[in-house]
Protein backbone atom coordinates (compact mmCIF):
# COMPACT_ATOMS: atom_id res chain seq x y z
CA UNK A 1 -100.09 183.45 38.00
CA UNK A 2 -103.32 181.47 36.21
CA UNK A 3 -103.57 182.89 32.73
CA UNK A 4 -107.84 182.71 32.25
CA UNK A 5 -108.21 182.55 28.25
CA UNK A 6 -111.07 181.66 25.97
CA UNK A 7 -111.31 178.12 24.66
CA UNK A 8 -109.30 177.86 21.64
CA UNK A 9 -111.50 177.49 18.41
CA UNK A 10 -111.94 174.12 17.36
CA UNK A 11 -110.68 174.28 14.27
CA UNK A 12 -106.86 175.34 15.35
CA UNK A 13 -107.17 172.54 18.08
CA UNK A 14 -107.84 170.21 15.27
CA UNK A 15 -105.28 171.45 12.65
CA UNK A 16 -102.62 171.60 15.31
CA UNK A 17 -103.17 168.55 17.59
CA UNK A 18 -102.46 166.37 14.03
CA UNK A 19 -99.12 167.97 13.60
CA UNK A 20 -96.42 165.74 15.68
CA UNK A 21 -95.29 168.18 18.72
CA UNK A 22 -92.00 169.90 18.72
CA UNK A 23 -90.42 172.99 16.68
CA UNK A 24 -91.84 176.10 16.84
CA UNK A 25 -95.73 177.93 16.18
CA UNK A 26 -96.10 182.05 15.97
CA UNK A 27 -99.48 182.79 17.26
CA UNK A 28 -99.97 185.77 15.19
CA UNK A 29 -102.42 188.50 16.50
CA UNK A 30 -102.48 186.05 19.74
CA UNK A 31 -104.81 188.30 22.14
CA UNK A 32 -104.98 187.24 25.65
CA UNK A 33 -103.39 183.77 24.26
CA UNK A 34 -105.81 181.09 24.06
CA UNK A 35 -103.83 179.50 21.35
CA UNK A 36 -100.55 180.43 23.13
CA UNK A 37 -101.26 178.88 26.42
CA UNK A 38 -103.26 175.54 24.91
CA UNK A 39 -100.14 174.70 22.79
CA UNK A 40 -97.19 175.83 25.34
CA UNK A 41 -96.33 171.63 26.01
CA UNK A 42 -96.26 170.88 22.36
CA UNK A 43 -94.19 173.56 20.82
CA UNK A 44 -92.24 176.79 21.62
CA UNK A 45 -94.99 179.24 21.11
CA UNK A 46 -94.09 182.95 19.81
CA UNK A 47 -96.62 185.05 20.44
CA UNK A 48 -97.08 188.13 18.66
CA UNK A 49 -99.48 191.08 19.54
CA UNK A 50 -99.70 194.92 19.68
CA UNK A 51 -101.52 194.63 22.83
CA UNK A 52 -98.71 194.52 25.67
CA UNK A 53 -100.85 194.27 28.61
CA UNK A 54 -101.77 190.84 27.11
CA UNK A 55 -98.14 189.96 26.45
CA UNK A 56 -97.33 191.06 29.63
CA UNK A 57 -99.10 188.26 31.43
CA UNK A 58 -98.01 186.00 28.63
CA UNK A 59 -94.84 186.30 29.20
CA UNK A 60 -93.73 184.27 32.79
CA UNK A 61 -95.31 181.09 31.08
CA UNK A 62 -92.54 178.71 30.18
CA UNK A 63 -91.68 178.03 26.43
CA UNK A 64 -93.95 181.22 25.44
CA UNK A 65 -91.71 184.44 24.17
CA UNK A 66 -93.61 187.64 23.38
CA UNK A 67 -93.23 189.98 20.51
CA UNK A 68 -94.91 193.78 20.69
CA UNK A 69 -95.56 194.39 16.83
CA UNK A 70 -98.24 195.74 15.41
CA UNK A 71 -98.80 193.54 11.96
CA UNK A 72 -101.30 196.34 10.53
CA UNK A 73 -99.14 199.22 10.82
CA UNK A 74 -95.19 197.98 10.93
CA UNK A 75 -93.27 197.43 8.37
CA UNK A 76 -91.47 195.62 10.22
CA UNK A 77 -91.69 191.55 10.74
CA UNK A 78 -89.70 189.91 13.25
CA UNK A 79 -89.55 186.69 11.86
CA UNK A 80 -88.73 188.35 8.21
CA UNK A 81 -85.29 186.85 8.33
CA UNK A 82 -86.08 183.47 8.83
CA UNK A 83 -88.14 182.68 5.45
């Protein structure tokens, strides 16, 4: 399945393409992925949303793992543990 996103904003491509690839990146509030999918060779992407019906088709892409939270109204954080 072809994943049809947005281009990513310039400004994350910039920030992120001068980090050395590898580790990890949390796409918070990710959407349909535009981040997600444009960094999926150069890190392991978590992508966190509210919205599963974007997750959904985020989630057979390869190094990409979804997380259904809603930041705004959780108190819950999934990656709370590993600060």
């Amino acid at each position: 399945m072809k994943i049809i996103v947005s281009e990513p904003s310039s400004w994350i491509k910039k920030i992120i393409y001068s980090i050395e690839p590898g580790g990890n990146l949390i796409d918070i509030a990710c959407g349909q992925g535009r981040h997600s999918v444009e960094f999926v060779n150069r890190y392991k992407i978590f992508a966190v949303d509210k919205n599963k019906k974007f997750l959904k088709e985020l989630e057979s892409i390869k190094n990409i793992k979804t997380i259904n939270e809603d930041l705004e109204n959780s108190f819950k954080w999934s990656f709370k543990e590993k600060v």
